[in-house]
PDB file of N, CA and C in Angstrom:
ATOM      1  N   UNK A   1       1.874 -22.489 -10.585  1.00  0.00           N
ATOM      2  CA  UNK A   1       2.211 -21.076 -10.764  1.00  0.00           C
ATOM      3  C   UNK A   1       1.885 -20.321  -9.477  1.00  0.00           C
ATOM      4  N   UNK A   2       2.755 -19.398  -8.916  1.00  0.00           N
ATOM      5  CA  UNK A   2       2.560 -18.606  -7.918  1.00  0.00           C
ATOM      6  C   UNK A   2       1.534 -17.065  -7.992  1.00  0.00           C
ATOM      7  N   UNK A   3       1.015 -17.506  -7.089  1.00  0.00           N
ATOM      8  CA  UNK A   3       0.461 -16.300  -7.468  1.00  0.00           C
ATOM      9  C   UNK A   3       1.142 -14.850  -6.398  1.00  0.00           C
ATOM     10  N   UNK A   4       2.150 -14.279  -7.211  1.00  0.00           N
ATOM     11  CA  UNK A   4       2.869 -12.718  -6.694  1.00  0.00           C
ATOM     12  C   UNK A   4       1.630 -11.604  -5.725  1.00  0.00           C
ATOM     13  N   UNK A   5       1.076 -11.087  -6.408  1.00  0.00           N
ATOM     14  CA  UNK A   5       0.296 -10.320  -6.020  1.00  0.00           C
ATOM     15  C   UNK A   5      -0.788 -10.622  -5.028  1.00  0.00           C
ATOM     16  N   UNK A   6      -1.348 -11.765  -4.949  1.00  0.00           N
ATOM     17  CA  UNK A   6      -1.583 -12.659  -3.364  1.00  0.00           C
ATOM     18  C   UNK A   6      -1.098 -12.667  -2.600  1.00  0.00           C
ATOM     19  N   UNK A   7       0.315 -12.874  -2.550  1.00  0.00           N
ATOM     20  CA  UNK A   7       1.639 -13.193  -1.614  1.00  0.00           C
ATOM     21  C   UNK A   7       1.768 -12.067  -0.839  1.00  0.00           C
ATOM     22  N   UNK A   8       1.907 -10.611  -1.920  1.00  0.00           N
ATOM     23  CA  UNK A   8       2.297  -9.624  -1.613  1.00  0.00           C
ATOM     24  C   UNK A   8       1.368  -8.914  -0.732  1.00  0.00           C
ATOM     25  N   UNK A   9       0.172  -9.352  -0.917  1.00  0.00           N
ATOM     26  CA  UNK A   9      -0.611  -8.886  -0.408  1.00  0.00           C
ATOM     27  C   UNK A   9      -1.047  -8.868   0.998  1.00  0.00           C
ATOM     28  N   UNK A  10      -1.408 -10.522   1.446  1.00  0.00           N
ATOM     29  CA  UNK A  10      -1.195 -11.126   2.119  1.00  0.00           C
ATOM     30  C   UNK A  10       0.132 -10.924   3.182  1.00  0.00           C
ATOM     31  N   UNK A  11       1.058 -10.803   2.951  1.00  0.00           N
ATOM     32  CA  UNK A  11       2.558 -10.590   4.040  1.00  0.00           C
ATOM     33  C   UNK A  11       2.035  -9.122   4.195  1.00  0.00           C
ATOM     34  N   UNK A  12       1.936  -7.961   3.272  1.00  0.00           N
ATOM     35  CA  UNK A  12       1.939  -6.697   3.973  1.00  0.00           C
ATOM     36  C   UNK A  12       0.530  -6.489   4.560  1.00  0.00           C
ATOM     37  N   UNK A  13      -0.503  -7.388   4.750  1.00  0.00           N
ATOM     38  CA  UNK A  13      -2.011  -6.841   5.059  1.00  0.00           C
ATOM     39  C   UNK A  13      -1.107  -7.790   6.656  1.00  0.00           C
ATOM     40  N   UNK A  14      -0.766  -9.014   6.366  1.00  0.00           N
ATOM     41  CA  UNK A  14      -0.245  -9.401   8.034  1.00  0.00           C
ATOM     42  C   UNK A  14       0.613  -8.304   8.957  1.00  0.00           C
ATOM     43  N   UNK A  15       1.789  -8.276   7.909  1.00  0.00           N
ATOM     44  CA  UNK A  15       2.366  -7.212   8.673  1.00  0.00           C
ATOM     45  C   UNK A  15       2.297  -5.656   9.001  1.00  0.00           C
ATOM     46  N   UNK A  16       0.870  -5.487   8.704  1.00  0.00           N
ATOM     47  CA  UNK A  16       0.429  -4.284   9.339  1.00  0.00           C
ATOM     48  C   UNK A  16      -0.652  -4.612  10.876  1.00  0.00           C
ATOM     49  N   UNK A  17      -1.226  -6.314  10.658  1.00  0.00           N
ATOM     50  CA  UNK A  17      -2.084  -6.284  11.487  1.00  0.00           C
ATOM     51  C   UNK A  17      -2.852  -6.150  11.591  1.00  0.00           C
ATOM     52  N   UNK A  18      -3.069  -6.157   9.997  1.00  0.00           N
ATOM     53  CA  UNK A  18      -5.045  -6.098   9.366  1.00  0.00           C
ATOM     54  C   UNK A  18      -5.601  -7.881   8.534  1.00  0.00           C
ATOM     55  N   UNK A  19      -6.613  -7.764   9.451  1.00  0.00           N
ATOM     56  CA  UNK A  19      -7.767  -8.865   9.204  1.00  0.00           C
ATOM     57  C   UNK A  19      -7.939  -8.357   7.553  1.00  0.00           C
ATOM     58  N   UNK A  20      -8.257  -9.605   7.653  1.00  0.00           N
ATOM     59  CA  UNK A  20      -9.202  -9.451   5.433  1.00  0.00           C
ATOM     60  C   UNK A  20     -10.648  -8.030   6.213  1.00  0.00           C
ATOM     61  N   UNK A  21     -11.258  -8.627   6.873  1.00  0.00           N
ATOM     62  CA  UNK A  21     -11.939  -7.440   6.935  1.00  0.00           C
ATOM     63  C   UNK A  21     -11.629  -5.630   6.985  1.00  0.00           C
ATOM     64  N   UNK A  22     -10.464  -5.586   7.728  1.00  0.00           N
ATOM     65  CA  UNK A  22      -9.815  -4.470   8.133  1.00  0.00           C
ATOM     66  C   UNK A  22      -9.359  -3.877   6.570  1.00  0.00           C
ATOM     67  N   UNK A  23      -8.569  -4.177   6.043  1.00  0.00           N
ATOM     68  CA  UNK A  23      -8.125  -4.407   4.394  1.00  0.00           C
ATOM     69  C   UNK A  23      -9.228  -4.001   3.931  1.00  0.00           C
ATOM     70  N   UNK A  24     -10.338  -4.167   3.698  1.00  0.00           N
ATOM     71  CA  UNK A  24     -11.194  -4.331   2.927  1.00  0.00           C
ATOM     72  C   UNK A  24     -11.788  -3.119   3.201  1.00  0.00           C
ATOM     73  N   UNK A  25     -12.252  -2.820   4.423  1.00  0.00           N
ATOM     74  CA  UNK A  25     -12.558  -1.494   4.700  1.00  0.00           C
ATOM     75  C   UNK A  25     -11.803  -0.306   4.222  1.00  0.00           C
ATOM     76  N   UNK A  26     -10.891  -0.372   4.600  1.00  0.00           N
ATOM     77  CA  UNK A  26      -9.580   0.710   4.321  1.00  0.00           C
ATOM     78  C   UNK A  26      -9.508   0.888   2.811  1.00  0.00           C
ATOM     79  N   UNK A  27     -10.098  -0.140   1.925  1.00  0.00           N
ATOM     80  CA  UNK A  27      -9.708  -0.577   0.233  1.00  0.00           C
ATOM     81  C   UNK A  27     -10.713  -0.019  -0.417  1.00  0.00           C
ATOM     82  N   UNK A  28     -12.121   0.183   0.341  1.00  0.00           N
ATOM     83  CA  UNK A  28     -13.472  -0.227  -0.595  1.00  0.00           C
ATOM     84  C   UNK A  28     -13.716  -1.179  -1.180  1.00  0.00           C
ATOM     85  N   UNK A  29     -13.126  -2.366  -0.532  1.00  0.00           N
ATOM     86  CA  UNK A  29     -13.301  -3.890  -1.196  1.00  0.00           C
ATOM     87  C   UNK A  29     -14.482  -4.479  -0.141  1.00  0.00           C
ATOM     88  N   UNK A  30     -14.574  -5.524  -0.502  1.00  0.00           N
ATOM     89  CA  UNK A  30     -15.020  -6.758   0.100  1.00  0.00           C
ATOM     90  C   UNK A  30     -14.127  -7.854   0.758  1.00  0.00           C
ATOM     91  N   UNK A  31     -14.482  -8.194   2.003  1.00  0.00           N
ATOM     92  CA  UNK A  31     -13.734  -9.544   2.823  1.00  0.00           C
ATOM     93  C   UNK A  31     -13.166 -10.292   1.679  1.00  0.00           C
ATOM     94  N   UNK A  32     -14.354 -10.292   1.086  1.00  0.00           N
ATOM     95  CA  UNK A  32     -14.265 -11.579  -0.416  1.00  0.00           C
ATOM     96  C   UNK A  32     -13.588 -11.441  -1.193  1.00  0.00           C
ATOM     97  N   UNK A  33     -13.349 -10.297  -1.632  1.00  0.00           N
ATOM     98  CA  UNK A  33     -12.742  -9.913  -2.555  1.00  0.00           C
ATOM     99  C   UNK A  33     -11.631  -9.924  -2.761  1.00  0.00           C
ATOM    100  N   UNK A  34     -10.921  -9.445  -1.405  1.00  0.00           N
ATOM    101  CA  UNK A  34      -9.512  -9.616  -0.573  1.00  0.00           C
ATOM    102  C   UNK A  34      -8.817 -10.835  -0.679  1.00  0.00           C
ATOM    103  N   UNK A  35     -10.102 -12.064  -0.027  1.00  0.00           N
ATOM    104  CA  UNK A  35      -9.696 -13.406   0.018  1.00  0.00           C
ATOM    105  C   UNK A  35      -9.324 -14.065  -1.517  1.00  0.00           C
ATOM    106  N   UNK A  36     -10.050 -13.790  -2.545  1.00  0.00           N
ATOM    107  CA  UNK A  36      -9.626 -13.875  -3.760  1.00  0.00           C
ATOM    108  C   UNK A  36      -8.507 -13.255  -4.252  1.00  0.00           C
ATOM    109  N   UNK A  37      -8.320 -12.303  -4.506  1.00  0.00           N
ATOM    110  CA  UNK A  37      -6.657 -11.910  -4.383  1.00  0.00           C
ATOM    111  C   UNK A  37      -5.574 -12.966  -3.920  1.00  0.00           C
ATOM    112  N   UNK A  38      -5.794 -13.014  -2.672  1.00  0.00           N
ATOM    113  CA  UNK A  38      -4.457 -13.569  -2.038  1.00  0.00           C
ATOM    114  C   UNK A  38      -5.179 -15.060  -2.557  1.00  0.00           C
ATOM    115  N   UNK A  39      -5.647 -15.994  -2.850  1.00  0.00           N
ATOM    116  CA  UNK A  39      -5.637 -17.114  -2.548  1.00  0.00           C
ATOM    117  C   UNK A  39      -6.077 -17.437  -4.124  1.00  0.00           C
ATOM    118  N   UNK A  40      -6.724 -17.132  -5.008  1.00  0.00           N
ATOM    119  CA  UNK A  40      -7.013 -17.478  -6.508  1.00  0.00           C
ATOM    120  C   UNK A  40      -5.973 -17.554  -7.338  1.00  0.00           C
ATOM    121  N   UNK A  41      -5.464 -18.397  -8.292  1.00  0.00           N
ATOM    122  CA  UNK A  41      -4.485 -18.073  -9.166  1.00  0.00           C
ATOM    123  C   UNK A  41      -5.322 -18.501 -10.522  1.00  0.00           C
ATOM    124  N   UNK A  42      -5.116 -17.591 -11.696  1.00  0.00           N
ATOM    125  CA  UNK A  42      -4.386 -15.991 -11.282  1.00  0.00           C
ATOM    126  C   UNK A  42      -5.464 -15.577 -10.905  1.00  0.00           C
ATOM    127  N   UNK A  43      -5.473 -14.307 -10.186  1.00  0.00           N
ATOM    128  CA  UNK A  43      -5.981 -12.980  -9.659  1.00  0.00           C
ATOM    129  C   UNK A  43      -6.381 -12.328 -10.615  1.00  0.00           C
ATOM    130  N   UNK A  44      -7.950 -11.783 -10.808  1.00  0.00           N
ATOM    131  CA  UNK A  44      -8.383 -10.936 -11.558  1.00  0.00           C
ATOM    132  C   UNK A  44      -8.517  -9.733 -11.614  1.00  0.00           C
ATOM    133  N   UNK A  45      -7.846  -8.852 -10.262  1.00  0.00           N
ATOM    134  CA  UNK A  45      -8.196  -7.562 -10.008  1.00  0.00           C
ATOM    135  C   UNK A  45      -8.384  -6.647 -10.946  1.00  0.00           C
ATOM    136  N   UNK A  46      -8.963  -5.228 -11.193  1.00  0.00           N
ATOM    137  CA  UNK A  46      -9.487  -4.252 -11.327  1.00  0.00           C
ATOM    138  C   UNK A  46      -7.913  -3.269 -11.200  1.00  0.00           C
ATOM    139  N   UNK A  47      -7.262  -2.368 -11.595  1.00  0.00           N
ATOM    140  CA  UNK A  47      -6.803  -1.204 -11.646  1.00  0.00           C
ATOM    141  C   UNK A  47      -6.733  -0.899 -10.156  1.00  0.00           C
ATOM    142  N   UNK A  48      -8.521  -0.065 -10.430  1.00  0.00           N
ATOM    143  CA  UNK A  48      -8.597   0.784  -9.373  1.00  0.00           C
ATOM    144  C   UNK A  48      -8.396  -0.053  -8.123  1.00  0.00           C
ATOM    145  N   UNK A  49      -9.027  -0.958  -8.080  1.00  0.00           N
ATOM    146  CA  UNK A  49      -9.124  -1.786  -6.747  1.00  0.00           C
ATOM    147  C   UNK A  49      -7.644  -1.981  -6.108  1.00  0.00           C
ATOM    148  N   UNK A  50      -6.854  -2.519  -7.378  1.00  0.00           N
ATOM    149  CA  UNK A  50      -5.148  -2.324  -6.726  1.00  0.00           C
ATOM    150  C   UNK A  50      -4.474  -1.597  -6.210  1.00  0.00           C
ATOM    151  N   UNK A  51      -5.221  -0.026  -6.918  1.00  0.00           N
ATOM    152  CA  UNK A  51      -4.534   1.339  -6.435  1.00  0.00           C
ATOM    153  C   UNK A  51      -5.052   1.627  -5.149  1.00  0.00           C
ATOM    154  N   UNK A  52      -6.437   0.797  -5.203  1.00  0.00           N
ATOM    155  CA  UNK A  52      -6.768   1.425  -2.915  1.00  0.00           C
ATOM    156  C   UNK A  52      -6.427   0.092  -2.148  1.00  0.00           C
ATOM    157  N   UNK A  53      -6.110  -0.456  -2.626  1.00  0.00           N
ATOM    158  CA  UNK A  53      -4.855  -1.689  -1.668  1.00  0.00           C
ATOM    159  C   UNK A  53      -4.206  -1.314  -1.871  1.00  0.00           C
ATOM    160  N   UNK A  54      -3.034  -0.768  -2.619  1.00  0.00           N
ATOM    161  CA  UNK A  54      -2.054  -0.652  -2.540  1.00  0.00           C
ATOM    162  C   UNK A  54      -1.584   0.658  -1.666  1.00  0.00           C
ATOM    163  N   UNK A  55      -2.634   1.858  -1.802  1.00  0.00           N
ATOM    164  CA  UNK A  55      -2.669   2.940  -1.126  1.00  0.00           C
ATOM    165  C   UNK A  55      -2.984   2.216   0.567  1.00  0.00           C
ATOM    166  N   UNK A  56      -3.974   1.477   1.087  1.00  0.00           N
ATOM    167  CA  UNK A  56      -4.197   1.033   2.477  1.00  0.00           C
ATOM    168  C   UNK A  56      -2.947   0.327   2.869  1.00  0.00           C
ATOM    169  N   UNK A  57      -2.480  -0.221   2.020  1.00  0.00           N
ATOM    170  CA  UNK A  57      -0.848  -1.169   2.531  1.00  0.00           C
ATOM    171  C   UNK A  57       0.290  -0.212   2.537  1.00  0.00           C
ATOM    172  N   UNK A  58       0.150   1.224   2.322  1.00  0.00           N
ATOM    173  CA  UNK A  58       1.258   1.850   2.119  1.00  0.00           C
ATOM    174  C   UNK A  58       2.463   2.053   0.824  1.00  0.00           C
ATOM    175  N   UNK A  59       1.857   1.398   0.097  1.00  0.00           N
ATOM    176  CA  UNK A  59       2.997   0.843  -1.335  1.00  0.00           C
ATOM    177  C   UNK A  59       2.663   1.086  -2.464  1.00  0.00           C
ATOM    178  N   UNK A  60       3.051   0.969  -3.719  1.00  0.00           N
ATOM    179  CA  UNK A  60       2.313   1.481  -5.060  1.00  0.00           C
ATOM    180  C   UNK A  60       2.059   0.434  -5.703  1.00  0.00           C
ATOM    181  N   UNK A  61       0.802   0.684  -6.523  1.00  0.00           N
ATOM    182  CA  UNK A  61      -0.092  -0.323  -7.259  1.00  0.00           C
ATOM    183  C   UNK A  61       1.026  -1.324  -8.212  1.00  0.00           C
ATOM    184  N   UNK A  62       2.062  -0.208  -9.125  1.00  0.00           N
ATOM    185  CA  UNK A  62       3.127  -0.637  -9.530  1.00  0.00           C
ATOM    186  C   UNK A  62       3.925  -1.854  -8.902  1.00  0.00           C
ATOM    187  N   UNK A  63       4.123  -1.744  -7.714  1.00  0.00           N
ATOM    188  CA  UNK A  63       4.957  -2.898  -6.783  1.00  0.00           C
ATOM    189  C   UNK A  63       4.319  -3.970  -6.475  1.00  0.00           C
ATOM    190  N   UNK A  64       3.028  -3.865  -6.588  1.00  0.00           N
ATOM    191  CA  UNK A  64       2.144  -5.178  -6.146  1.00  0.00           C
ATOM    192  C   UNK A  64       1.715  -6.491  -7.733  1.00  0.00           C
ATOM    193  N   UNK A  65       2.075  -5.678  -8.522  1.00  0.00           N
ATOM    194  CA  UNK A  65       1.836  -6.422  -9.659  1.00  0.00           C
ATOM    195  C   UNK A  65       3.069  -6.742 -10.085  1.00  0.00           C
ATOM    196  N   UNK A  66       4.018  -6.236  -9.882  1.00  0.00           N
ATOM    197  CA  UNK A  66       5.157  -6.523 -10.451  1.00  0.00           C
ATOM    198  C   UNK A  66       5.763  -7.539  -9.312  1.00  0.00           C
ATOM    199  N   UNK A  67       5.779  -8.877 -10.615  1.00  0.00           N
ATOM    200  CA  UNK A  67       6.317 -10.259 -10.083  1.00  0.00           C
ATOM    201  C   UNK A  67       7.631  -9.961  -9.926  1.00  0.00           C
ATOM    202  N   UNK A  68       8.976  -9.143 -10.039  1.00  0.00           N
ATOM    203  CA  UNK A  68      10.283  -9.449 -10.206  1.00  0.00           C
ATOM    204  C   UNK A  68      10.164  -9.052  -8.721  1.00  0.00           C
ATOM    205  N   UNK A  69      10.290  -8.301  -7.950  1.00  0.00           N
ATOM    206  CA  UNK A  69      10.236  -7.506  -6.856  1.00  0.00           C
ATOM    207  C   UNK A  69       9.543  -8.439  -5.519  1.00  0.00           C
ATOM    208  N   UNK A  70       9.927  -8.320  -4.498  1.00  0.00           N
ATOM    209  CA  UNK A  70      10.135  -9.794  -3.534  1.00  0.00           C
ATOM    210  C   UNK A  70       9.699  -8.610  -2.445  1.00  0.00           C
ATOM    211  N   UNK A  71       9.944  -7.614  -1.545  1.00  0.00           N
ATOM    212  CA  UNK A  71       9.615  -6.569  -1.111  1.00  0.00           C
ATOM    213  C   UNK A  71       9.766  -5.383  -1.412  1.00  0.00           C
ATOM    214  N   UNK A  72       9.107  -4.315  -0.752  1.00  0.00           N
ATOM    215  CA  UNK A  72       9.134  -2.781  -1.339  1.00  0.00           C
ATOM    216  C   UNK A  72      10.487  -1.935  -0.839  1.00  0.00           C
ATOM    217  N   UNK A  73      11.192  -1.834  -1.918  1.00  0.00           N
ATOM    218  CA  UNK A  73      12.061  -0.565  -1.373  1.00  0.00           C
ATOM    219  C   UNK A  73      11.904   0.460  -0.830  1.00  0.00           C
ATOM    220  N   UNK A  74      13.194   1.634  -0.639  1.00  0.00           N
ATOM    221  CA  UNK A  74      12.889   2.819  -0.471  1.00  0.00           C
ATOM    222  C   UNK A  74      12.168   3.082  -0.763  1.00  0.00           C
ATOM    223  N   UNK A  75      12.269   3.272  -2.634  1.00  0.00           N
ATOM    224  CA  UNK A  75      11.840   4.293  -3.710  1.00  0.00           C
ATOM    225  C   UNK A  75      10.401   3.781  -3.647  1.00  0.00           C
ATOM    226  N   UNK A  76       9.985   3.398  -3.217  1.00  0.00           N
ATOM    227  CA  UNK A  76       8.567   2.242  -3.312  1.00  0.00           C
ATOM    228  C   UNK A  76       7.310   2.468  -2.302  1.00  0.00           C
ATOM    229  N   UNK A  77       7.645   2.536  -1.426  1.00  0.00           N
ATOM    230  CA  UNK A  77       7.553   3.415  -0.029  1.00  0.00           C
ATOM    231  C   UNK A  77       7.771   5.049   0.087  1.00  0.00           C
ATOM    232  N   UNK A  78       8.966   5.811  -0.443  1.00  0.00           N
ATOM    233  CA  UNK A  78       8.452   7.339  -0.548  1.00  0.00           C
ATOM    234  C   UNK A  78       7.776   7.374  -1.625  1.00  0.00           C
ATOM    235  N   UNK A  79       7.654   6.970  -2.714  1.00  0.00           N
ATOM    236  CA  UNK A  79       6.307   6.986  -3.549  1.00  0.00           C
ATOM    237  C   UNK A  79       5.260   7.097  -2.968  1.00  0.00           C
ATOM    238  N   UNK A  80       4.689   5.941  -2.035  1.00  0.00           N
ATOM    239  CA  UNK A  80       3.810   6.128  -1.868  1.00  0.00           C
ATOM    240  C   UNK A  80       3.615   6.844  -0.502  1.00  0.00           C
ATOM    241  N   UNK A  81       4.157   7.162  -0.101  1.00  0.00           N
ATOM    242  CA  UNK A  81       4.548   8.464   1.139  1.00  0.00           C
ATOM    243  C   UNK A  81       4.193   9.330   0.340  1.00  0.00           C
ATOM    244  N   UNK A  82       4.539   9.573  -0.568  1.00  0.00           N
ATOM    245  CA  UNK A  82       4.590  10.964  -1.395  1.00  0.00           C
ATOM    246  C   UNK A  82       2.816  11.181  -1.559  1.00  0.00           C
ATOM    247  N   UNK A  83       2.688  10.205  -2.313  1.00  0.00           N
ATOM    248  CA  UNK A  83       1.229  10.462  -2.641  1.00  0.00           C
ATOM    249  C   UNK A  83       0.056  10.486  -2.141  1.00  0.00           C
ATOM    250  N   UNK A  84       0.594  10.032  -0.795  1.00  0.00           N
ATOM    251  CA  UNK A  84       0.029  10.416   0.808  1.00  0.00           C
ATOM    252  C   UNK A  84      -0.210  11.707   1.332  1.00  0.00           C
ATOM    253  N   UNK A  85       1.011  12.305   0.572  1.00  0.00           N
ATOM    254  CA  UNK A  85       1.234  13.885   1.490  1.00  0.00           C
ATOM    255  C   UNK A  85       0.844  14.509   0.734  1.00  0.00           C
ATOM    256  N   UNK A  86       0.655  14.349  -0.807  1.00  0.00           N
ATOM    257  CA  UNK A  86       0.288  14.999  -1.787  1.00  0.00           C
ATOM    258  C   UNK A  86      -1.659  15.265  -1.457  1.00  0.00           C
ATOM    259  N   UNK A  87      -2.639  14.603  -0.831  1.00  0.00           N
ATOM    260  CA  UNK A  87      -3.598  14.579  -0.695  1.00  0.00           C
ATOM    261  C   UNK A  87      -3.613  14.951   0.617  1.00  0.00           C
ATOM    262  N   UNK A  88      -2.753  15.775   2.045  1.00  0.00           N
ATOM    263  CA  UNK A  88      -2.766  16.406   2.939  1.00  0.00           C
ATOM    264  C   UNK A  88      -3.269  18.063   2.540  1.00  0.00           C
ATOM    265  N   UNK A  89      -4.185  18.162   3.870  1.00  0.00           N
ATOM    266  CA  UNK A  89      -4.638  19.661   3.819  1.00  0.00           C
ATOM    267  C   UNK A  89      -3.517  20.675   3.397  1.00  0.00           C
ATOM    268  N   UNK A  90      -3.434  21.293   3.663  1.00  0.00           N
ATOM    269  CA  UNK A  90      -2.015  22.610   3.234  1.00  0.00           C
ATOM    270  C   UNK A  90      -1.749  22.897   5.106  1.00  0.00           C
ATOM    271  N   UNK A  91      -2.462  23.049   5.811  1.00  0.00           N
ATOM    272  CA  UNK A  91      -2.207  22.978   6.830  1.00  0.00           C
ATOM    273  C   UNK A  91      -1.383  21.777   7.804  1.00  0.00           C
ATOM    274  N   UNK A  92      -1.472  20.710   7.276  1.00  0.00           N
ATOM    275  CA  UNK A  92      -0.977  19.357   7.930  1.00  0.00           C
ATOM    276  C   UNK A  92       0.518  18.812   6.946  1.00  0.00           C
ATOM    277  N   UNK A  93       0.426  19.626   5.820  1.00  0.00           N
ATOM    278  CA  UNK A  93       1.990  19.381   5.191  1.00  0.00           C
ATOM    279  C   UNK A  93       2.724  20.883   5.827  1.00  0.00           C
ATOM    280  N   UNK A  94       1.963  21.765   6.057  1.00  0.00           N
ATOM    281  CA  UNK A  94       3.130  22.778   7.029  1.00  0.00           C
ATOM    282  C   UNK A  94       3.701  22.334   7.498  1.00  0.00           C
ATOM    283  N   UNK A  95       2.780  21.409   8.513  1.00  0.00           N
ATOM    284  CA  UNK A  95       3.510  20.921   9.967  1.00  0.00           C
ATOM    285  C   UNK A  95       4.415  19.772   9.916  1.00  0.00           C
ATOM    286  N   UNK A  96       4.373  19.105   8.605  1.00  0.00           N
ATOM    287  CA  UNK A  96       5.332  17.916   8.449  1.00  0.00           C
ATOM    288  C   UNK A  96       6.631  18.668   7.439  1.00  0.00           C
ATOM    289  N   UNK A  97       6.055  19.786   7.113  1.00  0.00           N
ATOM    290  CA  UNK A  97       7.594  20.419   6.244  1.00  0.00           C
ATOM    291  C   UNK A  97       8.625  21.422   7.976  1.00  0.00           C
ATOM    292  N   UNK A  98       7.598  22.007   8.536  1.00  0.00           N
ATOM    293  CA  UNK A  98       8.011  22.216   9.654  1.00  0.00           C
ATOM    294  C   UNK A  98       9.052  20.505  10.270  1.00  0.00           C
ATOM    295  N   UNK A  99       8.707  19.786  10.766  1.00  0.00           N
ATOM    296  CA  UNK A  99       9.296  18.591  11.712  1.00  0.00           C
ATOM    297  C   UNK A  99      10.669  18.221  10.851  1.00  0.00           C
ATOM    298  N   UNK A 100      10.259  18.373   9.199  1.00  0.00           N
ATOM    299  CA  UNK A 100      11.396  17.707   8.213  1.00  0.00           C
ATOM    300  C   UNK A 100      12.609  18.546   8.865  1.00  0.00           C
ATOM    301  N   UNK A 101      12.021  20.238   8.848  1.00  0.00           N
ATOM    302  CA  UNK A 101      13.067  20.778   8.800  1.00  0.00           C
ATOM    303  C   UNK A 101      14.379  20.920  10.386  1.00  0.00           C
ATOM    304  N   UNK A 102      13.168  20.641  11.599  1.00  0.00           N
ATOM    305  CA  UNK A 102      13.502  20.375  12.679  1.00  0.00           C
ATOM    306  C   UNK A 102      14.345  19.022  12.570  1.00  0.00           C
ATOM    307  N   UNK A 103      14.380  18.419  12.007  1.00  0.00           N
ATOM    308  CA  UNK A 103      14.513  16.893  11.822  1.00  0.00           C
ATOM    309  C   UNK A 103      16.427  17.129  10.740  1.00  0.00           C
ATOM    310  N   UNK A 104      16.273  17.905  10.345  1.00  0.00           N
ATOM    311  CA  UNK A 104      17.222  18.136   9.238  1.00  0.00           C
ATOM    312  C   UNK A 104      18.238  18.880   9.877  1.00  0.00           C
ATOM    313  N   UNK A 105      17.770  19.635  11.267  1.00  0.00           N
ATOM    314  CA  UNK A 105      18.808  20.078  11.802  1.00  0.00           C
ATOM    315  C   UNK A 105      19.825  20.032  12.455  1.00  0.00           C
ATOM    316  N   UNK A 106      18.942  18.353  13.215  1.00  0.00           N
ATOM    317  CA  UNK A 106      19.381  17.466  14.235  1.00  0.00           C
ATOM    318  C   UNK A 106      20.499  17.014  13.673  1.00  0.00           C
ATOM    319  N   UNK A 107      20.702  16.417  12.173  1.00  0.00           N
ATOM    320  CA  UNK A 107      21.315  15.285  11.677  1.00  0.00           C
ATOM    321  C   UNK A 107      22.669  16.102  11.544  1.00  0.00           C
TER     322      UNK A 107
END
């Protein structure tokens, strides 16, 4: 049996260029903890623990557990964009509603 949520984990913690340690920091996990994930089958994770990996990898907790799904879409990615910007000062989403709109003018 494969373990999905290892896999997933593992390819997007590489393809950002984060060590199990790096991950782990960014997560509130443990090296260890990390390494279990990707390499135990099955995986015992925690909720929360998924939701701050999944928040440090950029993606939603939703996408990492869900075996049908092979990489993250759009909708998968502004999700979790979204809920990124949603926890920005009011001052630092000005400036990104400002650029959208600079950005919107160009096109």
């Amino acid at each position: 049996m494969t373990n999905v949520l290892g896999e997933k984990i593992r390819r997007l913690r590489k393809e950002k260029g984060y060590t199990l340690d790096k991950l782990a920091a960014l997560s509130g996990s443990s090296k260890s903890y990390i390494w279990e994930l990707e390499n135990k089958d099955p995986p015992r994770p925690s909720a929360e623990k998924v939701a701050r990996i999944a928040e440090a990898l950029g993606v939603t907790s939703d996408y990492l557990v869900d075996n049908s799904s092979v990489s993250p879409d759009a909708a998968v990615l502004d999700e979790a964009f979204y809920r990124q910007y949603r926890r920005l000062p009011a001052g630092t989403k000005d400036k990104i509603r400002d650029l959208v709109e600079i950005w919107s003018k160009e096109a």
